[in-house]
PDB file of N, CA and C in Angstrom:
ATOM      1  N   UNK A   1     -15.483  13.918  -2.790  1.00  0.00           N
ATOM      2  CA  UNK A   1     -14.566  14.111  -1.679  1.00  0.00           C
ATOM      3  C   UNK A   1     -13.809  12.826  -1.356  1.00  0.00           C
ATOM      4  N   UNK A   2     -14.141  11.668  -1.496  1.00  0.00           N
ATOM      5  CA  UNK A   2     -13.918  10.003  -1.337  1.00  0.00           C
ATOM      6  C   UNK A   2     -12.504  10.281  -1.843  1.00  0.00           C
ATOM      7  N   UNK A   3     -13.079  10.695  -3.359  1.00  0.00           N
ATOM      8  CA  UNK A   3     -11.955  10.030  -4.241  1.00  0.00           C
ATOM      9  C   UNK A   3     -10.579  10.897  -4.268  1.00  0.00           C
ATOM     10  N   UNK A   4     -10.722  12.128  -3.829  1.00  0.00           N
ATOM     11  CA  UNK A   4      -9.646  13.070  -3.487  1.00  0.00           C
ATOM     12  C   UNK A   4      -8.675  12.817  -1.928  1.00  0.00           C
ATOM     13  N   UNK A   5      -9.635  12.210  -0.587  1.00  0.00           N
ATOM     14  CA  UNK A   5      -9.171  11.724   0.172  1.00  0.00           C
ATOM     15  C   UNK A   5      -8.067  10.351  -0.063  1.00  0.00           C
ATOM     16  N   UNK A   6      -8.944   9.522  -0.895  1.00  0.00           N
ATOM     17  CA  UNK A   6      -8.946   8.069  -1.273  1.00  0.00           C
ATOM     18  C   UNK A   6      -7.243   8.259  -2.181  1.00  0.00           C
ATOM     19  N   UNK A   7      -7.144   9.206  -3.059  1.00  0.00           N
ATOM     20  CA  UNK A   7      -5.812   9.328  -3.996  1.00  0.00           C
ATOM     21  C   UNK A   7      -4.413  10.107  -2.600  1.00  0.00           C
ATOM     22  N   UNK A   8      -5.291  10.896  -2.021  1.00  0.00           N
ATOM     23  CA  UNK A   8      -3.889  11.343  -1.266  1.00  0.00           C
ATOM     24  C   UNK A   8      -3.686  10.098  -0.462  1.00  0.00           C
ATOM     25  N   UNK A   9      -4.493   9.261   0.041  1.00  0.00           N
ATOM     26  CA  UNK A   9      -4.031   8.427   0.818  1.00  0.00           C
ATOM     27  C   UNK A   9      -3.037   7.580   0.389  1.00  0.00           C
ATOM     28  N   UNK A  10      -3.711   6.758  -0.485  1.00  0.00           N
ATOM     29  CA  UNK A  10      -2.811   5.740  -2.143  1.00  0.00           C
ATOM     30  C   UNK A  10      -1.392   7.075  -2.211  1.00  0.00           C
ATOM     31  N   UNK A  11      -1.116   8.118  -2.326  1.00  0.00           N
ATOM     32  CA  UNK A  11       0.069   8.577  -2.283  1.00  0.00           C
ATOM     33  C   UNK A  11       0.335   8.644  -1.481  1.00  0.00           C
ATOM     34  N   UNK A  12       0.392   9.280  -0.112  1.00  0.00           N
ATOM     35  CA  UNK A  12       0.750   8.846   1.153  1.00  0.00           C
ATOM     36  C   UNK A  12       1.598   7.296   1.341  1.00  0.00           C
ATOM     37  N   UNK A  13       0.468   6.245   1.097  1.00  0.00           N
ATOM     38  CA  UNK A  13       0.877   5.330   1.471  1.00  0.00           C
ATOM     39  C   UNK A  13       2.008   4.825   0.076  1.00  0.00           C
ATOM     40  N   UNK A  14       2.169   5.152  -0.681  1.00  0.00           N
ATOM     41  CA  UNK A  14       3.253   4.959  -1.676  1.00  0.00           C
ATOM     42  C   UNK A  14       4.299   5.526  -1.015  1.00  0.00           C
ATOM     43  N   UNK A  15       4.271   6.944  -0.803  1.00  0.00           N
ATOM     44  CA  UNK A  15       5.305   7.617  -0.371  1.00  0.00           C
ATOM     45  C   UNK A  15       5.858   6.940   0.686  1.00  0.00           C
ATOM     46  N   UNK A  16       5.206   6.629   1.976  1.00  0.00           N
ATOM     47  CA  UNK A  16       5.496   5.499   3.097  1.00  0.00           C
ATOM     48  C   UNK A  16       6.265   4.485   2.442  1.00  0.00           C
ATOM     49  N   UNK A  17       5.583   3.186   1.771  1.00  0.00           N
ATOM     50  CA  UNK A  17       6.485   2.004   1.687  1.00  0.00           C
ATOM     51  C   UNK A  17       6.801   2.002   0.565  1.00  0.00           C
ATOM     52  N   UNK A  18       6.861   2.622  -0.473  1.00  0.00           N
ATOM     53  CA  UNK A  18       7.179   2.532  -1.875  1.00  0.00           C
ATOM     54  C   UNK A  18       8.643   2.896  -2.092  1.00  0.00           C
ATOM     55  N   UNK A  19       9.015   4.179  -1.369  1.00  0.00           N
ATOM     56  CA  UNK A  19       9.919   4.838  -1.683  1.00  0.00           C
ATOM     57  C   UNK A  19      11.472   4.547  -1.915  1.00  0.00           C
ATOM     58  N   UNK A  20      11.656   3.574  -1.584  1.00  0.00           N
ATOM     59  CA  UNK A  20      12.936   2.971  -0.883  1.00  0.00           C
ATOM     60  C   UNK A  20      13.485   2.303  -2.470  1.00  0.00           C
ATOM     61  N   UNK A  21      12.279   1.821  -2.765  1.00  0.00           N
ATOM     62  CA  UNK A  21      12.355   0.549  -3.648  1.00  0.00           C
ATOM     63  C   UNK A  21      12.332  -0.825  -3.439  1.00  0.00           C
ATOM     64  N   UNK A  22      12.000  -1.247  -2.776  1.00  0.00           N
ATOM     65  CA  UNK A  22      12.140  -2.801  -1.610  1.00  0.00           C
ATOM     66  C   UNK A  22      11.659  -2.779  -0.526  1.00  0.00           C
ATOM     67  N   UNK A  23      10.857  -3.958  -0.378  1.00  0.00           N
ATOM     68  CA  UNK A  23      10.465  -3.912   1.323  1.00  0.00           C
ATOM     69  C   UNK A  23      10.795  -5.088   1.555  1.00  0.00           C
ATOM     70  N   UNK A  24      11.545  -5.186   2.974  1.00  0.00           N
ATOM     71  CA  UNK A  24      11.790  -6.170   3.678  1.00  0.00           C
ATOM     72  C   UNK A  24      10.309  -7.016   4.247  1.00  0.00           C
ATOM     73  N   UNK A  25      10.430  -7.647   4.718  1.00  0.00           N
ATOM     74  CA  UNK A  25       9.376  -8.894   5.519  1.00  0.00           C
ATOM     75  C   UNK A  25       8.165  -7.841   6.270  1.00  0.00           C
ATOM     76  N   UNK A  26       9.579  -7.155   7.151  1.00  0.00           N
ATOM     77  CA  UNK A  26       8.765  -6.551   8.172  1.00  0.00           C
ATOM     78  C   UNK A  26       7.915  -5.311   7.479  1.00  0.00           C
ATOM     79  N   UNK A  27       8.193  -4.850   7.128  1.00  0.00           N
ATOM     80  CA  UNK A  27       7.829  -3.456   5.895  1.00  0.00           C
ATOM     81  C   UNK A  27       6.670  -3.570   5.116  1.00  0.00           C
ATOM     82  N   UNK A  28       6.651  -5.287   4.770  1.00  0.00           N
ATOM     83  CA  UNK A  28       5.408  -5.422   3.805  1.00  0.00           C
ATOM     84  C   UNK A  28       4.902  -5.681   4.443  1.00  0.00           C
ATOM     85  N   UNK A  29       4.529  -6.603   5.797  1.00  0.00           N
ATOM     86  CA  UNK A  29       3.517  -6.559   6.926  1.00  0.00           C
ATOM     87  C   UNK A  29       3.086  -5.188   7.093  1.00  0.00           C
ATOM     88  N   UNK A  30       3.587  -4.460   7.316  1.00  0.00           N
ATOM     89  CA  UNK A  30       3.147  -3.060   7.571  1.00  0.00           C
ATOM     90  C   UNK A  30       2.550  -2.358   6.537  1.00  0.00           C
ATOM     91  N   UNK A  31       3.077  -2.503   5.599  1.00  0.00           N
ATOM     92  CA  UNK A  31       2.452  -1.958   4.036  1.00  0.00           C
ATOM     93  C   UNK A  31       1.023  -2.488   3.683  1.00  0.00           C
ATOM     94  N   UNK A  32       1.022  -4.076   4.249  1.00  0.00           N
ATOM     95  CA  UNK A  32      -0.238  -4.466   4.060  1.00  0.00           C
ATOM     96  C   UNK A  32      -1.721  -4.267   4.905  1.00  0.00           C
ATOM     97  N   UNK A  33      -0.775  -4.251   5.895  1.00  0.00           N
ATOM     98  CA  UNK A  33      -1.963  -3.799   7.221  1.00  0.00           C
ATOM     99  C   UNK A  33      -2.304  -2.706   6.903  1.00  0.00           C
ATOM    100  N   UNK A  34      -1.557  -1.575   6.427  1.00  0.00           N
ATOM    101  CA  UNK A  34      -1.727  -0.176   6.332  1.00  0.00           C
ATOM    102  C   UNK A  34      -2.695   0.051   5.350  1.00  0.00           C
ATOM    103  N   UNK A  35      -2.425  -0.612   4.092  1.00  0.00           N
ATOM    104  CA  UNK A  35      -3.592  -0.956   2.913  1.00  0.00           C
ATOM    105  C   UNK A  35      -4.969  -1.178   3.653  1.00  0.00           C
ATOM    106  N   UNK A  36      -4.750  -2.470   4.800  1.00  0.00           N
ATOM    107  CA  UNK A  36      -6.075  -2.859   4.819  1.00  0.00           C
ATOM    108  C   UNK A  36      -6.594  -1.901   5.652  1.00  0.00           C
ATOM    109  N   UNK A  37      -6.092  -1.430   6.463  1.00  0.00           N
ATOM    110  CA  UNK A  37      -7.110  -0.569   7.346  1.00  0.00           C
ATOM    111  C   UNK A  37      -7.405   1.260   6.614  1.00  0.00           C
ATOM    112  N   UNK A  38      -7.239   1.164   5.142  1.00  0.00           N
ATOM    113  CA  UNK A  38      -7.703   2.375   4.254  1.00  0.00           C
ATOM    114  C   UNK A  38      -8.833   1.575   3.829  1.00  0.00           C
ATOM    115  N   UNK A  39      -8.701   0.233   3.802  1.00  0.00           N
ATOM    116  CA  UNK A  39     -10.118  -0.366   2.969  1.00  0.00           C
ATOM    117  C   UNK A  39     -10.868  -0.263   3.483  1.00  0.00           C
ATOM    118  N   UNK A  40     -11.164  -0.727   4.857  1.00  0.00           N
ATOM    119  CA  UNK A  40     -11.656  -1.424   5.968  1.00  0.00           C
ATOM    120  C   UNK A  40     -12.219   0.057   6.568  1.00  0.00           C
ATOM    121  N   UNK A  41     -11.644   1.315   6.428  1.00  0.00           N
ATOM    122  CA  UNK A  41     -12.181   2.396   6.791  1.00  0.00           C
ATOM    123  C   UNK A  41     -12.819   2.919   5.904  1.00  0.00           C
ATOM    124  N   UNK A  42     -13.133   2.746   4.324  1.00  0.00           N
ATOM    125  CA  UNK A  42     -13.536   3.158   3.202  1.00  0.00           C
ATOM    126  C   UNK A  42     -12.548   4.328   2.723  1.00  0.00           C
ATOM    127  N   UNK A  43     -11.882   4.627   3.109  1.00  0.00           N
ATOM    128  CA  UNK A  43     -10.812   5.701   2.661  1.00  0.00           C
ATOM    129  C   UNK A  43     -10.782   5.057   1.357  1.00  0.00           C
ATOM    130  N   UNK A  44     -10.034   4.032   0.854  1.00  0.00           N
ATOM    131  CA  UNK A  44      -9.859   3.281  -0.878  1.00  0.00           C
ATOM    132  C   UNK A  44     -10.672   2.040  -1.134  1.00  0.00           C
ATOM    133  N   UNK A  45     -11.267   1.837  -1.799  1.00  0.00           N
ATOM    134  CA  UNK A  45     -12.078   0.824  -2.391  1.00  0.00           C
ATOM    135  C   UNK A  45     -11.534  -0.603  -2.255  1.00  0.00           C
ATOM    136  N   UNK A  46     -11.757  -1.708  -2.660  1.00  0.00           N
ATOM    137  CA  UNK A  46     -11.468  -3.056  -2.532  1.00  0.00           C
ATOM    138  C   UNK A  46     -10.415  -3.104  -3.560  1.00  0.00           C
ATOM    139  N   UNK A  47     -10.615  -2.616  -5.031  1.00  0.00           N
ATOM    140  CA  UNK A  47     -10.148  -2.902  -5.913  1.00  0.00           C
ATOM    141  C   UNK A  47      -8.874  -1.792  -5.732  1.00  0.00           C
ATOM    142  N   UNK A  48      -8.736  -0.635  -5.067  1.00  0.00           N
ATOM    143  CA  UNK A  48      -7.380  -0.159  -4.879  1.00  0.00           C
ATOM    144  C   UNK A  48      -7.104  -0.612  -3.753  1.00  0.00           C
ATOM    145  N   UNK A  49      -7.086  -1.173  -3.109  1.00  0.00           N
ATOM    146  CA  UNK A  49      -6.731  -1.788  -1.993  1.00  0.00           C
ATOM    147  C   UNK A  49      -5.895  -3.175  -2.679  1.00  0.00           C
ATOM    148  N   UNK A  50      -6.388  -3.815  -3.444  1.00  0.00           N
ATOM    149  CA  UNK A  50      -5.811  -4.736  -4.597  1.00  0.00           C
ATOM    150  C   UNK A  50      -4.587  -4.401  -5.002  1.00  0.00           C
ATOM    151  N   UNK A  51      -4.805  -2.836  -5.763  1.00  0.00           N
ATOM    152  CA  UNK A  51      -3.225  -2.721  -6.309  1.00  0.00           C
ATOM    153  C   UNK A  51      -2.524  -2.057  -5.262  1.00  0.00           C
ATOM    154  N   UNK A  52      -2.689  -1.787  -4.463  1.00  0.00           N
ATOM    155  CA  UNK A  52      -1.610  -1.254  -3.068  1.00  0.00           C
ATOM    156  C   UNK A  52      -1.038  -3.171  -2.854  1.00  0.00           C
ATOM    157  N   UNK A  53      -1.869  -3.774  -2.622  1.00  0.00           N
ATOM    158  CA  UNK A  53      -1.194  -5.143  -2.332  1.00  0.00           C
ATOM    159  C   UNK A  53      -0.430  -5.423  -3.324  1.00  0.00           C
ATOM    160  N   UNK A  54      -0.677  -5.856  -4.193  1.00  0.00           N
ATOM    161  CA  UNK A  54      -0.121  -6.298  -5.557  1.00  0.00           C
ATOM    162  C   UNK A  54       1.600  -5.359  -5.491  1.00  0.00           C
ATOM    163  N   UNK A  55       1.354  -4.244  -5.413  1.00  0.00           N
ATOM    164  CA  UNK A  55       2.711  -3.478  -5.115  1.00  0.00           C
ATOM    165  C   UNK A  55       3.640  -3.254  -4.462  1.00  0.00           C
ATOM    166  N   UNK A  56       3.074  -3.721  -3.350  1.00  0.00           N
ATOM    167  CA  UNK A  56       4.095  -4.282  -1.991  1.00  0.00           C
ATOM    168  C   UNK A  56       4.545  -5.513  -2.099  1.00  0.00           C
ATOM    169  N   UNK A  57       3.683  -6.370  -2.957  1.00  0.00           N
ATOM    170  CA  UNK A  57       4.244  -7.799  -3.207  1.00  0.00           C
ATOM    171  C   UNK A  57       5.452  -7.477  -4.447  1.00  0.00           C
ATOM    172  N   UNK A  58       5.376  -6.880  -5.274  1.00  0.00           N
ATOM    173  CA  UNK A  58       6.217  -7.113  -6.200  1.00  0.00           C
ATOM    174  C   UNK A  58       7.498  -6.159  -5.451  1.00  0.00           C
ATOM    175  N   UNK A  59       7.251  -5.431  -4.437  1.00  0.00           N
ATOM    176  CA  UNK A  59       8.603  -4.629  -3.585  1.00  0.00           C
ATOM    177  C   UNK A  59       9.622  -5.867  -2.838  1.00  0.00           C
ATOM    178  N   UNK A  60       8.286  -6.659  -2.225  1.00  0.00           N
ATOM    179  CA  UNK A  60       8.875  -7.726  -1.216  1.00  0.00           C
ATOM    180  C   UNK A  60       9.873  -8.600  -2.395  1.00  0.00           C
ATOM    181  N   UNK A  61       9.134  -9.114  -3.157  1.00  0.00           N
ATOM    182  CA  UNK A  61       9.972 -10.082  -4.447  1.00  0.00           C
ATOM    183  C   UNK A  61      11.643  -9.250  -4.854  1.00  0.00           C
ATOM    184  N   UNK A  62      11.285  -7.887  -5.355  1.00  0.00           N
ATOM    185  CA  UNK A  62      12.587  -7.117  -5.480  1.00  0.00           C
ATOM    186  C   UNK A  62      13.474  -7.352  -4.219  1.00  0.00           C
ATOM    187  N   UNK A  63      12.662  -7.196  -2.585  1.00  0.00           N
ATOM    188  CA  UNK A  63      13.985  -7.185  -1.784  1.00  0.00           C
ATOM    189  C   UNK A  63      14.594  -8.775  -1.586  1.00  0.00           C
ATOM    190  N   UNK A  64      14.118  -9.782  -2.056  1.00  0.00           N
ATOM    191  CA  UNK A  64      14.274 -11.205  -1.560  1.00  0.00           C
ATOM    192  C   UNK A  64      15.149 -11.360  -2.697  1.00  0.00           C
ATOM    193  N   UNK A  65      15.153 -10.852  -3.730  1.00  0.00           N
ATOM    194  CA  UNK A  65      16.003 -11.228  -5.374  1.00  0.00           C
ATOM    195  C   UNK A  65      17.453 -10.906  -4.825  1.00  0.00           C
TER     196      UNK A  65
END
């Protein structure tokens, strides 16, 4: 049940800040907090909690380019 909660969330939260293609400053603050408090609730593991970060960072880099 984890891991079925745990994947809609990871899409959810893609769908949220992913979608655009770029996140501004403010956006990835939010993207990240949003990550952490799926970890921090056990909704996604440490290590997807990793690549939710990792992915908002490479959004933030796209919107600063």
């Amino acid at each position: 049940m984890k891991c079925n909660n745990g994947a809609a969330a990871i899409q959810a939260w893609r769908n949220r800040f992913l979608r655009d293609g770029a996140l501004a400053e403010d956006e990835y603050d939010s993207a990240c907090r949003s990550a952490e408090e799926l970890e921090r609730s056990g909704i996604i593991s440490d290590i997807e909690w990793v690549h939710l970060v990792k992915q908002a960072n490479a959004e933030l880099l796209t919107f600063n380019d």
